[in-house]
C-alpha atoms as a PDB file:
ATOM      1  CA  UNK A   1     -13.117 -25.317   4.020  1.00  0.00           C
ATOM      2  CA  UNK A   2     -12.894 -26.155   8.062  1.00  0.00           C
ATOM      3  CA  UNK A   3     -11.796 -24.040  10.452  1.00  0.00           C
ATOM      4  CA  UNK A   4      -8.301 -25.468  10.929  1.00  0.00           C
ATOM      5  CA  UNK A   5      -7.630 -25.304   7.356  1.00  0.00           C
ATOM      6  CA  UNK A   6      -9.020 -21.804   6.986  1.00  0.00           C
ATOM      7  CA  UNK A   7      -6.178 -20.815   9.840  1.00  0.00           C
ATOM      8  CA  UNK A   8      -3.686 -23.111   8.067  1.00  0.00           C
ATOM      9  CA  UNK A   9      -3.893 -21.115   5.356  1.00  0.00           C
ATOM     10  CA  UNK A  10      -4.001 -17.573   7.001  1.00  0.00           C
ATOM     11  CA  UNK A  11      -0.925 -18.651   8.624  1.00  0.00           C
ATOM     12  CA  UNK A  12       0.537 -19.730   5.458  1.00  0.00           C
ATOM     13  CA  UNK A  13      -0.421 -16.265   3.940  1.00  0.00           C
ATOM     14  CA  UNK A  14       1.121 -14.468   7.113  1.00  0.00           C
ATOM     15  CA  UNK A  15       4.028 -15.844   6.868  1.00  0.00           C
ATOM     16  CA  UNK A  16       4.600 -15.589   2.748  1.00  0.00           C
ATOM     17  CA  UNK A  17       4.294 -11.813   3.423  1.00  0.00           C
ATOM     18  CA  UNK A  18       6.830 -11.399   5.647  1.00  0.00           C
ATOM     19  CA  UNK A  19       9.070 -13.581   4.041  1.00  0.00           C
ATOM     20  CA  UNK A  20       8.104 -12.312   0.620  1.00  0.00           C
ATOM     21  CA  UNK A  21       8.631  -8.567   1.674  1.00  0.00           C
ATOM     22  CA  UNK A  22      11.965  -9.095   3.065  1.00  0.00           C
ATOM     23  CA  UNK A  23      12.744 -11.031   0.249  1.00  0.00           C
ATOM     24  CA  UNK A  24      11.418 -10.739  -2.992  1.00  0.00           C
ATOM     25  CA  UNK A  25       9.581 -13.985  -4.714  1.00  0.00           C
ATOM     26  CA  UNK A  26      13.095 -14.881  -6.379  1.00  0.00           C
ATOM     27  CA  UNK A  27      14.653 -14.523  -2.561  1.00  0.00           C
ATOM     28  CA  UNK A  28      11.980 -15.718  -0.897  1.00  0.00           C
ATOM     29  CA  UNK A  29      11.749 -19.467   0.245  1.00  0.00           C
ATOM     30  CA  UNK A  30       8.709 -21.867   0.344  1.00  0.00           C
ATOM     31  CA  UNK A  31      10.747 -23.992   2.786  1.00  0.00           C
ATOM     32  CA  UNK A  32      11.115 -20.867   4.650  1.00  0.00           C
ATOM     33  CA  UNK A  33       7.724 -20.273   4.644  1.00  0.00           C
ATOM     34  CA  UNK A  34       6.433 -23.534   5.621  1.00  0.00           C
ATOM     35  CA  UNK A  35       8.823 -23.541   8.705  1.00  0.00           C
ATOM     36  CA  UNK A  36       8.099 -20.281   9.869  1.00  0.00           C
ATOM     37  CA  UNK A  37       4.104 -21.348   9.625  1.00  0.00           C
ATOM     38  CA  UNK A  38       4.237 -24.915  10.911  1.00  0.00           C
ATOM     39  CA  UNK A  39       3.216 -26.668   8.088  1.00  0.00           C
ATOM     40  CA  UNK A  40       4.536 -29.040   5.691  1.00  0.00           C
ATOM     41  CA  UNK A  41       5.903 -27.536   2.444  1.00  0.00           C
ATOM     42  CA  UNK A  42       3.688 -29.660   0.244  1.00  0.00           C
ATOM     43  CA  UNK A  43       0.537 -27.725   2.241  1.00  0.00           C
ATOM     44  CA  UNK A  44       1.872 -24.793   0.891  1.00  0.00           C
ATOM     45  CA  UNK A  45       1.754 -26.378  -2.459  1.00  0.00           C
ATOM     46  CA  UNK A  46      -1.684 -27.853  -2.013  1.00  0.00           C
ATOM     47  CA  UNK A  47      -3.199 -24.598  -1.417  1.00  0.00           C
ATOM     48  CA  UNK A  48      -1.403 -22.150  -3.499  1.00  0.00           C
ATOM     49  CA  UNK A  49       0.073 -24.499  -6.539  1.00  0.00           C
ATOM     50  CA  UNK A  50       3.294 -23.236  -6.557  1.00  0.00           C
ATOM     51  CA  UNK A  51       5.797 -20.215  -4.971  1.00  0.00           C
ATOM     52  CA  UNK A  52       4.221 -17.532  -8.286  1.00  0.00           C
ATOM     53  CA  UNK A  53       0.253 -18.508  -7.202  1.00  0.00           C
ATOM     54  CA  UNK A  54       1.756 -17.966  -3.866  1.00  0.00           C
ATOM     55  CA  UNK A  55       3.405 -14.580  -4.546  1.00  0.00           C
ATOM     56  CA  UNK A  56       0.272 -13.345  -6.492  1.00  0.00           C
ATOM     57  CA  UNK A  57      -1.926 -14.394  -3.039  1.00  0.00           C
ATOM     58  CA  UNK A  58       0.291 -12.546  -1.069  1.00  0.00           C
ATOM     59  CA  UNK A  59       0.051  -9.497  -3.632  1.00  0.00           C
ATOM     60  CA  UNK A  60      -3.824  -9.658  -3.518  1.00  0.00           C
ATOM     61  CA  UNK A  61      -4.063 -10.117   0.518  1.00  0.00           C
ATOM     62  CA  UNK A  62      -1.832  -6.850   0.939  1.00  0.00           C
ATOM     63  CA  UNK A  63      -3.653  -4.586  -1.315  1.00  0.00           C
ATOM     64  CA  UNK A  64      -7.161  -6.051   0.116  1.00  0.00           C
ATOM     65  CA  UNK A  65      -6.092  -5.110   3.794  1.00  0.00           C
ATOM     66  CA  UNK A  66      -4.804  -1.832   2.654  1.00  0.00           C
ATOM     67  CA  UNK A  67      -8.563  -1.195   1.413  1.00  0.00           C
ATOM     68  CA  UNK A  68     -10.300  -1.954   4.546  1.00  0.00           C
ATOM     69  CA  UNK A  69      -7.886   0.098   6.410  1.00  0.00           C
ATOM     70  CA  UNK A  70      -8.598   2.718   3.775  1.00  0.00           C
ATOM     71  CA  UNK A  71     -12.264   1.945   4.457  1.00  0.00           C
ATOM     72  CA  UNK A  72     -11.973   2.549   8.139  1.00  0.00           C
ATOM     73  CA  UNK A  73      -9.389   5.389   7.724  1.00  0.00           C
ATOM     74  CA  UNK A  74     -11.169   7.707   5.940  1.00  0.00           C
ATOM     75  CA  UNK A  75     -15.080   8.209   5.705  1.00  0.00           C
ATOM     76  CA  UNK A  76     -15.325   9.864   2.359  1.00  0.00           C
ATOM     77  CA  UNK A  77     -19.115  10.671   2.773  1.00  0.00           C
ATOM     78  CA  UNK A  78     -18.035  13.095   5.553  1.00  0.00           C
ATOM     79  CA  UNK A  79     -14.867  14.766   3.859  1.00  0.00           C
ATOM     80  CA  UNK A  80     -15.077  17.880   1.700  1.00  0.00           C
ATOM     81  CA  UNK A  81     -12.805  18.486  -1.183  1.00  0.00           C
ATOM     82  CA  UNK A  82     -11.044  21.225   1.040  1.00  0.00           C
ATOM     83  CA  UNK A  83     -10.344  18.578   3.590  1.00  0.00           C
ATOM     84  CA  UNK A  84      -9.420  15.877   0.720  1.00  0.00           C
ATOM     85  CA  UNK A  85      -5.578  16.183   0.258  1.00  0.00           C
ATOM     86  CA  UNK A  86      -5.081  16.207   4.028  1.00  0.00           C
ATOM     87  CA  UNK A  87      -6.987  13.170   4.560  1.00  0.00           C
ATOM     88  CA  UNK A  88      -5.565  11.254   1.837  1.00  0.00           C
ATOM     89  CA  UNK A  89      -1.876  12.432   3.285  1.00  0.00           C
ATOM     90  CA  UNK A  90      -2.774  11.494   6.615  1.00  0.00           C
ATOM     91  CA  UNK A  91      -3.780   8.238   5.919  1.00  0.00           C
ATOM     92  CA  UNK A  92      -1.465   7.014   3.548  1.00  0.00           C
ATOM     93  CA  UNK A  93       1.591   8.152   6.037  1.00  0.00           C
ATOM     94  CA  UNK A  94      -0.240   6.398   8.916  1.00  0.00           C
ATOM     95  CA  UNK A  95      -0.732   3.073   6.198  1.00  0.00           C
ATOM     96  CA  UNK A  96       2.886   3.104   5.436  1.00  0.00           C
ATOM     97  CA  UNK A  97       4.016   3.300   8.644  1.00  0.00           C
ATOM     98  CA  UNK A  98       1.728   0.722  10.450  1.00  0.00           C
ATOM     99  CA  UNK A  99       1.963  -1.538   7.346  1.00  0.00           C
ATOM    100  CA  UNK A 100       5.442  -1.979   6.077  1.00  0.00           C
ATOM    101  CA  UNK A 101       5.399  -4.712   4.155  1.00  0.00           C
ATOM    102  CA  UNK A 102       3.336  -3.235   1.547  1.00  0.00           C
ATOM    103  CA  UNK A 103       5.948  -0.420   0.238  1.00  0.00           C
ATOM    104  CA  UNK A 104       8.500  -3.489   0.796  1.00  0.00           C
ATOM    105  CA  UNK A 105       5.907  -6.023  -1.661  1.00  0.00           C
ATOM    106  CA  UNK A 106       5.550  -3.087  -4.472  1.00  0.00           C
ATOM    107  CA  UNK A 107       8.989  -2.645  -4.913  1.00  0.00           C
ATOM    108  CA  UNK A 108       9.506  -6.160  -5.448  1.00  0.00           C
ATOM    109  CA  UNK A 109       7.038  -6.887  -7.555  1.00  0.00           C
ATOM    110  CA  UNK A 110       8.002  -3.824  -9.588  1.00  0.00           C
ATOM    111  CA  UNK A 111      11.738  -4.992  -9.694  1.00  0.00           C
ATOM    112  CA  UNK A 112      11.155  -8.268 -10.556  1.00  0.00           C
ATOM    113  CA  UNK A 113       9.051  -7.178 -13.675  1.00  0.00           C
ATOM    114  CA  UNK A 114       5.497  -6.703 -12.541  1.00  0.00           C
ATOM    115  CA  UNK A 115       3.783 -10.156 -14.215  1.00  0.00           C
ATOM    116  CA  UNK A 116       1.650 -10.835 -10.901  1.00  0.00           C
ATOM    117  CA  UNK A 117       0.234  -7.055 -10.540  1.00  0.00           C
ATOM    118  CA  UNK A 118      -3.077  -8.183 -13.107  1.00  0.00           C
ATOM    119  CA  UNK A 119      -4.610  -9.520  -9.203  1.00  0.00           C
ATOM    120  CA  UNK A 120      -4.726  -5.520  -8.638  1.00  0.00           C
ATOM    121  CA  UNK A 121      -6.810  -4.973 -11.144  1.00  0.00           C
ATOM    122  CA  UNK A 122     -10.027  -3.044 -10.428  1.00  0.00           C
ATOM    123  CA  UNK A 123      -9.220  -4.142  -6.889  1.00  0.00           C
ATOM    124  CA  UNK A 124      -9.553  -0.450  -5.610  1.00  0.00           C
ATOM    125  CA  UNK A 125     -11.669   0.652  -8.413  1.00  0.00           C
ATOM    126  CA  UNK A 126     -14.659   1.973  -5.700  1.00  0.00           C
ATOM    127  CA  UNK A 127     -12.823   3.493  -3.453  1.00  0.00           C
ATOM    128  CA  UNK A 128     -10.520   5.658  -6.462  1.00  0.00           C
ATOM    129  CA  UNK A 129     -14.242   6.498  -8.248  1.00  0.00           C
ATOM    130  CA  UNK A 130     -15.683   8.128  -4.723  1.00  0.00           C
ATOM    131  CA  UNK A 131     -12.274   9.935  -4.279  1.00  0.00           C
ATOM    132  CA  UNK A 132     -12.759  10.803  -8.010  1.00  0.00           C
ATOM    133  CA  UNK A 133     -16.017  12.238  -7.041  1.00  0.00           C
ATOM    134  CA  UNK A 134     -14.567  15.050  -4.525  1.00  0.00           C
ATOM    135  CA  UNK A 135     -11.351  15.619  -6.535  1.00  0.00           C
ATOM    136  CA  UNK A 136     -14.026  16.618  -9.176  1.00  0.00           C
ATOM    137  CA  UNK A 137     -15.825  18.915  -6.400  1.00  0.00           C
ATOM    138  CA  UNK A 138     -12.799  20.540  -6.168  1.00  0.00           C
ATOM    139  CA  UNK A 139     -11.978  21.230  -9.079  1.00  0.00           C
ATOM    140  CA  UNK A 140     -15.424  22.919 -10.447  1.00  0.00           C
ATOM    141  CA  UNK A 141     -15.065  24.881  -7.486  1.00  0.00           C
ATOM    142  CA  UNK A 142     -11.380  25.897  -9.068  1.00  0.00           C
ATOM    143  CA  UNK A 143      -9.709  24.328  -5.913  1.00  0.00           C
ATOM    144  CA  UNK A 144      -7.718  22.021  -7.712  1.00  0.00           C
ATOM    145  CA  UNK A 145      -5.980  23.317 -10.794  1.00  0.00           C
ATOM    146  CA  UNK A 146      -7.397  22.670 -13.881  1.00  0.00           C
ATOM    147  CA  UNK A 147      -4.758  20.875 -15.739  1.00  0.00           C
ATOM    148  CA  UNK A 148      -4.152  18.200 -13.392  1.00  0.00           C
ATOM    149  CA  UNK A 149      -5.919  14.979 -13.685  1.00  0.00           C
ATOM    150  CA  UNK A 150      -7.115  12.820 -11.209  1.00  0.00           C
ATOM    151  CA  UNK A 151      -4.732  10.019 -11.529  1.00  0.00           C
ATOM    152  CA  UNK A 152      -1.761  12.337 -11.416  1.00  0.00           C
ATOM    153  CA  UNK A 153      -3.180  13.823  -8.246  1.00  0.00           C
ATOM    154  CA  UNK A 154      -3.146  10.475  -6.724  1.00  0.00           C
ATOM    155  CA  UNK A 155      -0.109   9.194  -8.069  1.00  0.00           C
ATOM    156  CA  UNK A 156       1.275  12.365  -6.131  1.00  0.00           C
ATOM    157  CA  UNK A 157      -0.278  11.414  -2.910  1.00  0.00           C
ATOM    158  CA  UNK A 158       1.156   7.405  -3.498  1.00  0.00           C
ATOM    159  CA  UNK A 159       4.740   9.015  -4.554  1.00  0.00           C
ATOM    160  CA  UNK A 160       4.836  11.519  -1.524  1.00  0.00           C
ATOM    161  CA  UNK A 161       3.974   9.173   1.104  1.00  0.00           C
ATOM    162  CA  UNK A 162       5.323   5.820  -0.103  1.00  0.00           C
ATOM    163  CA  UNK A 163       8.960   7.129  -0.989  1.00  0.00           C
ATOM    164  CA  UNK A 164       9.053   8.671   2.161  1.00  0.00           C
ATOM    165  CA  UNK A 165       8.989   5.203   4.332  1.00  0.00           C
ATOM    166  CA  UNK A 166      10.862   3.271   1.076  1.00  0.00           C
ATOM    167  CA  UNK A 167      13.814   5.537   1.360  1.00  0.00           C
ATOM    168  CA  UNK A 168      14.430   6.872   4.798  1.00  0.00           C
ATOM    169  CA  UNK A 169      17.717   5.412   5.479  1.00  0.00           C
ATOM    170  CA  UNK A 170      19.291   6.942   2.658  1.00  0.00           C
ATOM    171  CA  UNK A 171      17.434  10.230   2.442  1.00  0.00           C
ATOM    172  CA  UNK A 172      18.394  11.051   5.956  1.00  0.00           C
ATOM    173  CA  UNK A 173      21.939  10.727   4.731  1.00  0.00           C
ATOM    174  CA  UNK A 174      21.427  12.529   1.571  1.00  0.00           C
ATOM    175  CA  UNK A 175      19.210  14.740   2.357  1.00  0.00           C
ATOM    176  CA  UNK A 176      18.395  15.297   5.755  1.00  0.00           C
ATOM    177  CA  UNK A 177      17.486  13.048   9.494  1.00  0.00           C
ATOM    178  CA  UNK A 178      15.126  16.310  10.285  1.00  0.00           C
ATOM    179  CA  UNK A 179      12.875  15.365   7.697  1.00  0.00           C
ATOM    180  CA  UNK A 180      11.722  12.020   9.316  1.00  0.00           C
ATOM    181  CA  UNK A 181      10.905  13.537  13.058  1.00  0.00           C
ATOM    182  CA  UNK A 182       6.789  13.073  14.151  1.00  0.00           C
ATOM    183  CA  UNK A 183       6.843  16.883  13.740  1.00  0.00           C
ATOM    184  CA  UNK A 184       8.816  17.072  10.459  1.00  0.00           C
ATOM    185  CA  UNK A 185       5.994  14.931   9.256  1.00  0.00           C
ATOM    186  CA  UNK A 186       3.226  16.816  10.108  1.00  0.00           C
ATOM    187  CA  UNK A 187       5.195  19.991   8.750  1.00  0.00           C
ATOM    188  CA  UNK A 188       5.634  17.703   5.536  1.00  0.00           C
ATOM    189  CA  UNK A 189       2.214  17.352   4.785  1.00  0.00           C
ATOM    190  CA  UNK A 190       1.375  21.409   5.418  1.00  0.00           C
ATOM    191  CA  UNK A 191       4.010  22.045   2.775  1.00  0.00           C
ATOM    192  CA  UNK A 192       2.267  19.326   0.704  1.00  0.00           C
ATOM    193  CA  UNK A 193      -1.193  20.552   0.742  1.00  0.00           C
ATOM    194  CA  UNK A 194      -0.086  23.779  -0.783  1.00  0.00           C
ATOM    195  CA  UNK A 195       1.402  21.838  -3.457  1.00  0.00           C
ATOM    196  CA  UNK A 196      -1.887  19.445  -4.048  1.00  0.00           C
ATOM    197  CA  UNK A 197      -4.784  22.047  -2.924  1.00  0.00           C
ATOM    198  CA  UNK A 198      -5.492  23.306   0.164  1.00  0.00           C
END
C-alpha cells in the first residue's frame, strides 16, 4: 500500500474512533466519518467493507495501542510481585485517563451485544501470561491470597480503574467530588493495594 493511502487510512481509523466512542456503531456515522477525515465515503467502504468491518478495526486499533502503551508503561522484567498491584494501578489510571476513548469503545461494544469483541482474542495473551508469571511469585510467597485466581485479580485491577473514569460524573454526585482529586487518586490506589496485596 503507498504512503498516501497508508495515511488515508490512519486518518480514516482516527476519525472512526472518535466518532465511534462518542457514539456507538449504531450512533455512529460513516458520512460522519468520511467528513471529519477528508475522504470520500465510498474510501471508507473500499478499505473497511462496511460500518461493522469498520467498528471491529476500530475495536482492534484501540486495544493494540493500549498494549504498546502497556509495553512502554510497565517493564515487567524489572517489577517484583510486591511492586505488581501498584504498577498495574498506576498504569491503568494513567491509560484511562490519557486514552478515553477506550473505556468509551468497551462500553459500547458491550451494550450493543459484544459480536465484534472475537478481534480481542489472544490479542493481549503475552503480556496477561508474564503478569501471570509474578502474580504466581506472589502467591507461593503467600503474598497474594490463595483463593484468588489470576483472572479475578485482574478483572479487579480493569473494574477499579476503568469504572472510575466511566462513571465520574455521576459518582461525584452519588458518592462523592473528593474522590476524583490528583491526591484522592493516589490515596485510592493505597487503599487498593491493601485490598489486592501489598
Amino acid at each position: 500500500m503507498q504512503k498516501r493511502a497508508l495515511e488515508t487510512k490512519a486518518a480514516i481509523l482516527k476519525h472512526a474512533v472518535d466518532e465511534f466512542s462518542e457514539k456507538g456503531l449504531h450512533g455512529g456515522r460513516v458520512d460522519a466519518i468520511a467528513e471529519r477525515a477528508g475522504v470520500n465515503k465510498q474510501r471508507i467502504y473500499a478499505y473497511y467493507e462496511n460500518k461493522d468491518k469498520l467498528f471491529e478495526a476500530v475495536l482492534h486499533h484501540c486495544f493494540l495501542e493500549i498494549r504498546q502503551r502497556e509495553a512502554e508503561g510497565l517493564n515487567l522484567q524489572s517489577i517484583t510481585y510486591k511492586e505488581l498491584t501498584e504498577a498495574l494501578l498506576d498504569n491503568y489510571f494513567k491509560l484511562h485517563r490519557d486514552f478515553p476513548h477506550l473505556w468509551r469503545i468497551i462500553a459500547w461494544e458491550n451494550l450493543e451485544g459484544g459480536n465484534h469483541a472475537h478481534v480481542l482474542t489472544n490479542i493481549k495473551a503475552k503480556f496477561f501470561k508474564e503478569v501471570q508469571a509474578i502474580f504466581n511469585e506472589g502467591k507461593k510467597a503467600s503474598y497474594f491470597p490463595e483463593d484468588v485466581n489470576f483472572e479475578t485479580y485482574m478483572f479487579t485491577v480493569f473494574s477499579v480503574t476503568g469504572f472510575y473514569f466511566s462513571n465520574q460524573k455521576t459518582l461525584k454526585h452519588s458518592l462523592s467530588a473528593k474522590l476524583f482529586t490528583k491526591k484522592n487518586q493516589q490515596n485510592i490506589s493505597q487503599q487498593i493495594l491493601s485490598l489486592l496485596g501489598g
